[in-house]
Protein backbone atom coordinates (compact mmCIF):
# COMPACT_ATOMS: atom_id res chain seq x y z
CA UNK A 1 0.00 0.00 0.00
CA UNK A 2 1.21 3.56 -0.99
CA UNK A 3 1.57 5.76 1.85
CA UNK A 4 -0.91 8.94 1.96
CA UNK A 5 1.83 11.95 2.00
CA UNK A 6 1.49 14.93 4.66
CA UNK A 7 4.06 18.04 4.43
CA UNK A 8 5.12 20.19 7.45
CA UNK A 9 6.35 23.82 6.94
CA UNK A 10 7.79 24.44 10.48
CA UNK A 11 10.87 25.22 12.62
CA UNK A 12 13.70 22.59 13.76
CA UNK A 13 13.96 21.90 17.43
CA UNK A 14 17.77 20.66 18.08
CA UNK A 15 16.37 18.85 20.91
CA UNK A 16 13.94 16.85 19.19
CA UNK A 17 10.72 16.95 21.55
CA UNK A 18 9.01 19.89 18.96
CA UNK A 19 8.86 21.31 15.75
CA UNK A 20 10.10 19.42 12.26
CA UNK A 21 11.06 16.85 14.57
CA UNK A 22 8.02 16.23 16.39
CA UNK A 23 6.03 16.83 13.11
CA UNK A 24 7.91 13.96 11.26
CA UNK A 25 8.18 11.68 13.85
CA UNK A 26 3.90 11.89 14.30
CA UNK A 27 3.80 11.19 10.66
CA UNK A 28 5.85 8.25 10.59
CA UNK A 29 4.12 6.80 13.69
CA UNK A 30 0.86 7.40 11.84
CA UNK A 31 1.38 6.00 8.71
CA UNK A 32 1.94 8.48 6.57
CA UNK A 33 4.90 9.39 4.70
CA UNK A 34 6.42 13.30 6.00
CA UNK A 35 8.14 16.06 4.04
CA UNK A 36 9.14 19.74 5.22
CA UNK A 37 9.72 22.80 4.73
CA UNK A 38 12.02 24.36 7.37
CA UNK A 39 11.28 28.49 8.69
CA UNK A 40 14.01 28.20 11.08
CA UNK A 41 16.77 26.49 13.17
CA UNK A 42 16.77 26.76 16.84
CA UNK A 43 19.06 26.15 19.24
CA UNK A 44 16.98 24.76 21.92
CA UNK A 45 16.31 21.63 24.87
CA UNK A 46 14.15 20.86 27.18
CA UNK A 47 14.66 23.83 29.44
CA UNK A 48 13.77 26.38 26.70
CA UNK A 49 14.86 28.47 23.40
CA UNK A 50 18.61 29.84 23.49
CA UNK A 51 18.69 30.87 20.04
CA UNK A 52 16.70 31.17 16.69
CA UNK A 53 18.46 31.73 13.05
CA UNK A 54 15.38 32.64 10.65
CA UNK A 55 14.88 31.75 6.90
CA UNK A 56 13.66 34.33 4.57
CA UNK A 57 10.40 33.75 2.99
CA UNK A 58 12.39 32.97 -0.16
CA UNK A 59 13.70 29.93 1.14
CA UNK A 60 10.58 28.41 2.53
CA UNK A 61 8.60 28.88 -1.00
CA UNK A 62 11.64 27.04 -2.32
CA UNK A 63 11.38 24.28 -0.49
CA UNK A 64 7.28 23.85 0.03
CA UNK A 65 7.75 23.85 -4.40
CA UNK A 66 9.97 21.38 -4.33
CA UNK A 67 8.22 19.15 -2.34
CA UNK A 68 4.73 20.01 -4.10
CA UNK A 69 5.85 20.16 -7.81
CA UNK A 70 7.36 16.73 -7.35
CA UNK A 71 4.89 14.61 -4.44
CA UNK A 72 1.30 14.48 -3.79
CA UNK A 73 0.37 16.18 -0.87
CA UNK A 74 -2.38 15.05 0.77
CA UNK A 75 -2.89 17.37 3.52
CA UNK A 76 -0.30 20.42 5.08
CA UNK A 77 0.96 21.64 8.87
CA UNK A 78 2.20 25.00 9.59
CA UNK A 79 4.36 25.28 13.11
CA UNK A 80 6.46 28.40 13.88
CA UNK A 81 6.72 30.57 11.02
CA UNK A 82 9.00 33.05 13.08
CA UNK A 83 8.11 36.19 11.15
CA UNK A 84 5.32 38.10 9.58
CA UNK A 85 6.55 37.94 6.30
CA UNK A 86 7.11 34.23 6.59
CA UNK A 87 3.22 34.06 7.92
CA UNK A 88 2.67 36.41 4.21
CA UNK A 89 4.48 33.67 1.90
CA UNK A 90 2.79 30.77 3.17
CA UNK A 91 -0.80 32.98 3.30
CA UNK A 92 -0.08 33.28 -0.51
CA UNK A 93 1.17 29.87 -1.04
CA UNK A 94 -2.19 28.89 0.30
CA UNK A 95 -4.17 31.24 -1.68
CA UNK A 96 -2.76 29.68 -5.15
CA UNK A 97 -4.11 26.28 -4.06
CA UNK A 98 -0.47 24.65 -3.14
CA UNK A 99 -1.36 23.74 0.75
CA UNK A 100 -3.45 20.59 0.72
CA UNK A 101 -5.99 20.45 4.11
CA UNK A 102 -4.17 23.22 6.08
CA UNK A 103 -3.24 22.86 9.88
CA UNK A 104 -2.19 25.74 11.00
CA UNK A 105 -0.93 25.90 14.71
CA UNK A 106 0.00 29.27 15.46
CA UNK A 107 2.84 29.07 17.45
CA UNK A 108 3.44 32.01 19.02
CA UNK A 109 4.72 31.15 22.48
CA UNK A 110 6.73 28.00 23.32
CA UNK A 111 5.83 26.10 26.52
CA UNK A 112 8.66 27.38 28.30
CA UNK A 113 7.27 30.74 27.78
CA UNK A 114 10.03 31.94 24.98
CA UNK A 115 8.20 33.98 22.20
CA UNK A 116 8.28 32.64 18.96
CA UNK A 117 6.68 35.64 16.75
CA UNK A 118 7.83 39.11 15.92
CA UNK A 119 5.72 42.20 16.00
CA UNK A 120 3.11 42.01 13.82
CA UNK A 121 2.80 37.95 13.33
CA UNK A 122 -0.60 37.90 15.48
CA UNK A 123 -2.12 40.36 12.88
CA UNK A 124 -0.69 38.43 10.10
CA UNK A 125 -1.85 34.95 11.49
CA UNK A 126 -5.20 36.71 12.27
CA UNK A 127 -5.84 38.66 8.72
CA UNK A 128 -3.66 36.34 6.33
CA UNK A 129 -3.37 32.79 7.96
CA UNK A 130 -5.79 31.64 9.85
CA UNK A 131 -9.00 32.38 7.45
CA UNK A 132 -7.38 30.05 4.78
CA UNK A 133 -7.20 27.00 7.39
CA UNK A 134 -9.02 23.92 7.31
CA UNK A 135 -8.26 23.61 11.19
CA UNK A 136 -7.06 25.57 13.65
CA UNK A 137 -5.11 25.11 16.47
CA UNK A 138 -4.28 27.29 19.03
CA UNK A 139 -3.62 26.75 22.89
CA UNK A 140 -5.43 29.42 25.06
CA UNK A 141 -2.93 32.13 25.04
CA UNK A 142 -2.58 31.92 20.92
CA UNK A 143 -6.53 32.03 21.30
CA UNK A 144 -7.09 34.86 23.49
CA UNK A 145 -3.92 36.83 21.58
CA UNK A 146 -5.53 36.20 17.92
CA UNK A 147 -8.73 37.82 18.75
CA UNK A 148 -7.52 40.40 21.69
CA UNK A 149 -8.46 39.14 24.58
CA UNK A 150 -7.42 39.16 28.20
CA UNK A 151 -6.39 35.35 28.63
CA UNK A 152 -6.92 35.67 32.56
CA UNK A 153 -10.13 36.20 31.48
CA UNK A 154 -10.77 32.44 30.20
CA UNK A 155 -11.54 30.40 33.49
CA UNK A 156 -14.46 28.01 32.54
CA UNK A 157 -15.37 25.50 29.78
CA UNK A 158 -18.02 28.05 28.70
CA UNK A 159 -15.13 30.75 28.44
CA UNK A 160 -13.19 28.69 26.41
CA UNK A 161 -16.26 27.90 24.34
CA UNK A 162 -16.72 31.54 23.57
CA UNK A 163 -13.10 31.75 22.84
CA UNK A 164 -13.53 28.71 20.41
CA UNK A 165 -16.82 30.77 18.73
CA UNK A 166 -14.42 34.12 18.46
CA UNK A 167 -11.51 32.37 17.04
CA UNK A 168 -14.01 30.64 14.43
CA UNK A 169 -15.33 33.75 13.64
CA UNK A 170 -12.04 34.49 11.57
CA UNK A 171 -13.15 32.36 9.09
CA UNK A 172 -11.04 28.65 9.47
CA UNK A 173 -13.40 25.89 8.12
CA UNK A 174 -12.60 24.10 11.98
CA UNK A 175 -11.40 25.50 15.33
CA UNK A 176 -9.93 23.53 17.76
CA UNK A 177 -8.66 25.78 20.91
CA UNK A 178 -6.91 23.87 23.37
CA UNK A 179 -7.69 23.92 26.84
CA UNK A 180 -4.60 22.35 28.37
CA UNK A 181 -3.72 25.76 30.12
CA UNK A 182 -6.49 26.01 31.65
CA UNK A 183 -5.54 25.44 34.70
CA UNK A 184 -8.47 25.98 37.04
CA UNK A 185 -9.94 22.60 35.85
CA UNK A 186 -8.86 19.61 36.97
CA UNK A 187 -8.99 17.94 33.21
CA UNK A 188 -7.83 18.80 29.99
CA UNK A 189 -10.81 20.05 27.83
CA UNK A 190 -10.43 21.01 23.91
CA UNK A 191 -13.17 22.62 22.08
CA UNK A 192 -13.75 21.77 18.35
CA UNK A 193 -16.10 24.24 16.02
CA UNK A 194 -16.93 23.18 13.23
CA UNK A 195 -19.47 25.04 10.92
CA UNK A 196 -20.80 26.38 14.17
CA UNK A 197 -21.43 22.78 15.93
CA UNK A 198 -19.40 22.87 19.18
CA UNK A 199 -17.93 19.20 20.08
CA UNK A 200 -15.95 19.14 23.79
CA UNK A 201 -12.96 16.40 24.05
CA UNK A 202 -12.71 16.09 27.59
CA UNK A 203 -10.27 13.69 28.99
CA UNK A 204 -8.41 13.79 32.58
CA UNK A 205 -5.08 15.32 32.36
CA UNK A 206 -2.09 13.28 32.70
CA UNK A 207 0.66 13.81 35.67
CA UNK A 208 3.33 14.53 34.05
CA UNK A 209 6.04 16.82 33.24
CA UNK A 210 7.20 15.73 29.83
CA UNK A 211 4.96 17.62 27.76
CA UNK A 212 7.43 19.41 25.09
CA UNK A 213 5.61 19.19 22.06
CA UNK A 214 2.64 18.15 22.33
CA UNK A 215 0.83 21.43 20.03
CA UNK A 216 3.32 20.18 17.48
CA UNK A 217 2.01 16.82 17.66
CA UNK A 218 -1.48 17.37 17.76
CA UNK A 219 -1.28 19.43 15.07
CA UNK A 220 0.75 17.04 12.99
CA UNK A 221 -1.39 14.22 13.95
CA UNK A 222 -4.66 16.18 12.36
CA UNK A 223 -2.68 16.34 9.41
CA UNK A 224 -1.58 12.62 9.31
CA UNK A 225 -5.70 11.57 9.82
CA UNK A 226 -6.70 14.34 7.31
CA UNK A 227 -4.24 13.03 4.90
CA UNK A 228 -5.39 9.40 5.36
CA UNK A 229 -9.34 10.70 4.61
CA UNK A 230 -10.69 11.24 7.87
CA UNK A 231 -12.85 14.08 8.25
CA UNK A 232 -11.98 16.22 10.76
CA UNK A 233 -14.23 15.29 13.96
CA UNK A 234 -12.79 12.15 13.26
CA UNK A 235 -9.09 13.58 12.80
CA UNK A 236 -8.96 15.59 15.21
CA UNK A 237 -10.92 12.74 17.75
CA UNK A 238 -8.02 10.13 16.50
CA UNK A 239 -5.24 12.63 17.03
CA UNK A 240 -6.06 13.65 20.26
CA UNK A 241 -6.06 10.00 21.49
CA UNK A 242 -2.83 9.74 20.42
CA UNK A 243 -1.81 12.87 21.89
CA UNK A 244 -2.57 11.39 25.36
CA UNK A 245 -1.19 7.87 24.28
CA UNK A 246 2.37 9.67 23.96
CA UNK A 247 2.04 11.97 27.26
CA UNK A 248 1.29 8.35 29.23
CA UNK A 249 3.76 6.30 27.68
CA UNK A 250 6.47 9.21 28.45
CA UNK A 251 4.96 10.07 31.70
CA UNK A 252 8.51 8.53 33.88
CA UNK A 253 11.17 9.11 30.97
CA UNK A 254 13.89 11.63 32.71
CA UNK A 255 14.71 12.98 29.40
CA UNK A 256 16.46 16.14 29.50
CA UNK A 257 16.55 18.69 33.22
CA UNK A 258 13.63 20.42 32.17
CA UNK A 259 10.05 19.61 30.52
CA UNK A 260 11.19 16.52 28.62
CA UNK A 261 9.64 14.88 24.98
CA UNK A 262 6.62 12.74 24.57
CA UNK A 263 6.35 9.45 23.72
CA UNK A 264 5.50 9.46 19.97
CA UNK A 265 6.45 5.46 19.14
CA UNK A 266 4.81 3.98 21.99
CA UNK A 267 7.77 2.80 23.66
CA UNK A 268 6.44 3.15 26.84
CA UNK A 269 3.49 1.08 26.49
């Protein structure tokens, strides 16, 4: 059986729990066969970003042509796009019909609370990006920061449903606004809009500290089920399973000093 092919246009994490790396490793482990595009190299590890060397927008077209003029691309992820202009190129790139099912996962802030974005990506994300996705994905903070709100402000599953309903309201075909920040609640709730029917996947939250990556994955792993033909309740259902799967199975790996990699093989099952 041919493989179903997904491409990722994203940044490279040196230490492997995020980014390209995640991206291609939640392909593989799904079945489907990954290609990239690389925005940027970082020079990061568990405990957080120490340094970021950009491509030019240039440079990413170049590579997402190569990869589309020559494969099949069943379905597309976007992870940090470190600039504005970057967030332009791949806007246009997705206006001329070249980005297959686009996820786009606005990274904005990494989890160790390193900024991602310069002045000006939110607005291009919010006017360019985001309207021309078939999901997406943003954590709370990306949330509240694409539509200007105070994310203090989001304290209850109905919050984060009107969140959901305000980030939809950009115009993405599906929103999925994750609700693993959300600390006053004792579970882990995502909310899914799509064409205005709100679907809550609401599982415990698991104890654990390895967690790096995991808006990479997610993303990636909508992607993967998109590219395989799943709609996307379905993909983003499947995906979220798996999700959890890896956060379990890496739950007692002592991976790094800081918040370590998930478990995207299954090792530790």
């Amino acid at each position: 059986m041919q493989p179903a092919v997904a491409l990722t246009i994203a940044g490279s994490d040196s230490g492997g729990g995020a980014g390209i790396q995640a991206d291609l490793k939640t392909f593989a482990a799904l079945g489907v066969f990954g290609t990239s595009a690389l925005t940027a190299v970082t020079a990061q590890n568990t405990l957080g970003v120490d340094a970021v060397a950009v491509l030019t927008p240039d440079e990413v077209e170049a590579q997402v042509r190569a990869v589309v003029g020559d494969l099949t691309v069943a379905a597309t992820k976007t992870g940090m796009l470190a600039t504005p202009e970057v967030v332009e190129r791949v806007a246009a790139l997705a206006e001329g019909g070249l980005l297959a099912q686009l996820v786009v996962d606005p990274v904005l802030v990494a989890t160790s609370g390193d900024h991602l974005m310069k002045d000006g990506g939110v607005q291009a994300y919010r006017e360019r990006l985001v309207p021309l996705a078939a999901v997406v994905t943003p954590n709370l903070a990306e949330a509240a920061a694409l539509v200007e709100v105070d994310p203090r402000d989001v304290r209850t599953l109905e919050d984060l449903v009107a969140l959901a309903r305000r980030v939809g309201a950009l115009g993405p075909a599906a929103t999925l606004v994750k609700g693993g920040h959300l600390r006053e609640l004792d579970r882990s709730p995502d909310v899914l809009v799509v064409e205005g029917t709100v679907s809550v996947l609401d599982v415990a939250r698991v104890a654990t500290d390895n967690d790096h990556g995991t808006g990479c994955t997610l993303s990636a792993a909508i992607a993967a089920g998109l590219a395989r033909g799943r709609s996307v309740p379905e993909a983003v259902a499947e995906a979220k399973a798996y999700v959890r799967a890896a956060l379990e199975g890496a739950a007692t790996w002592r991976l790094g000093r800081g918040r370590g990699p998930i478990d995207h093989f299954g090792w530790g099952r």
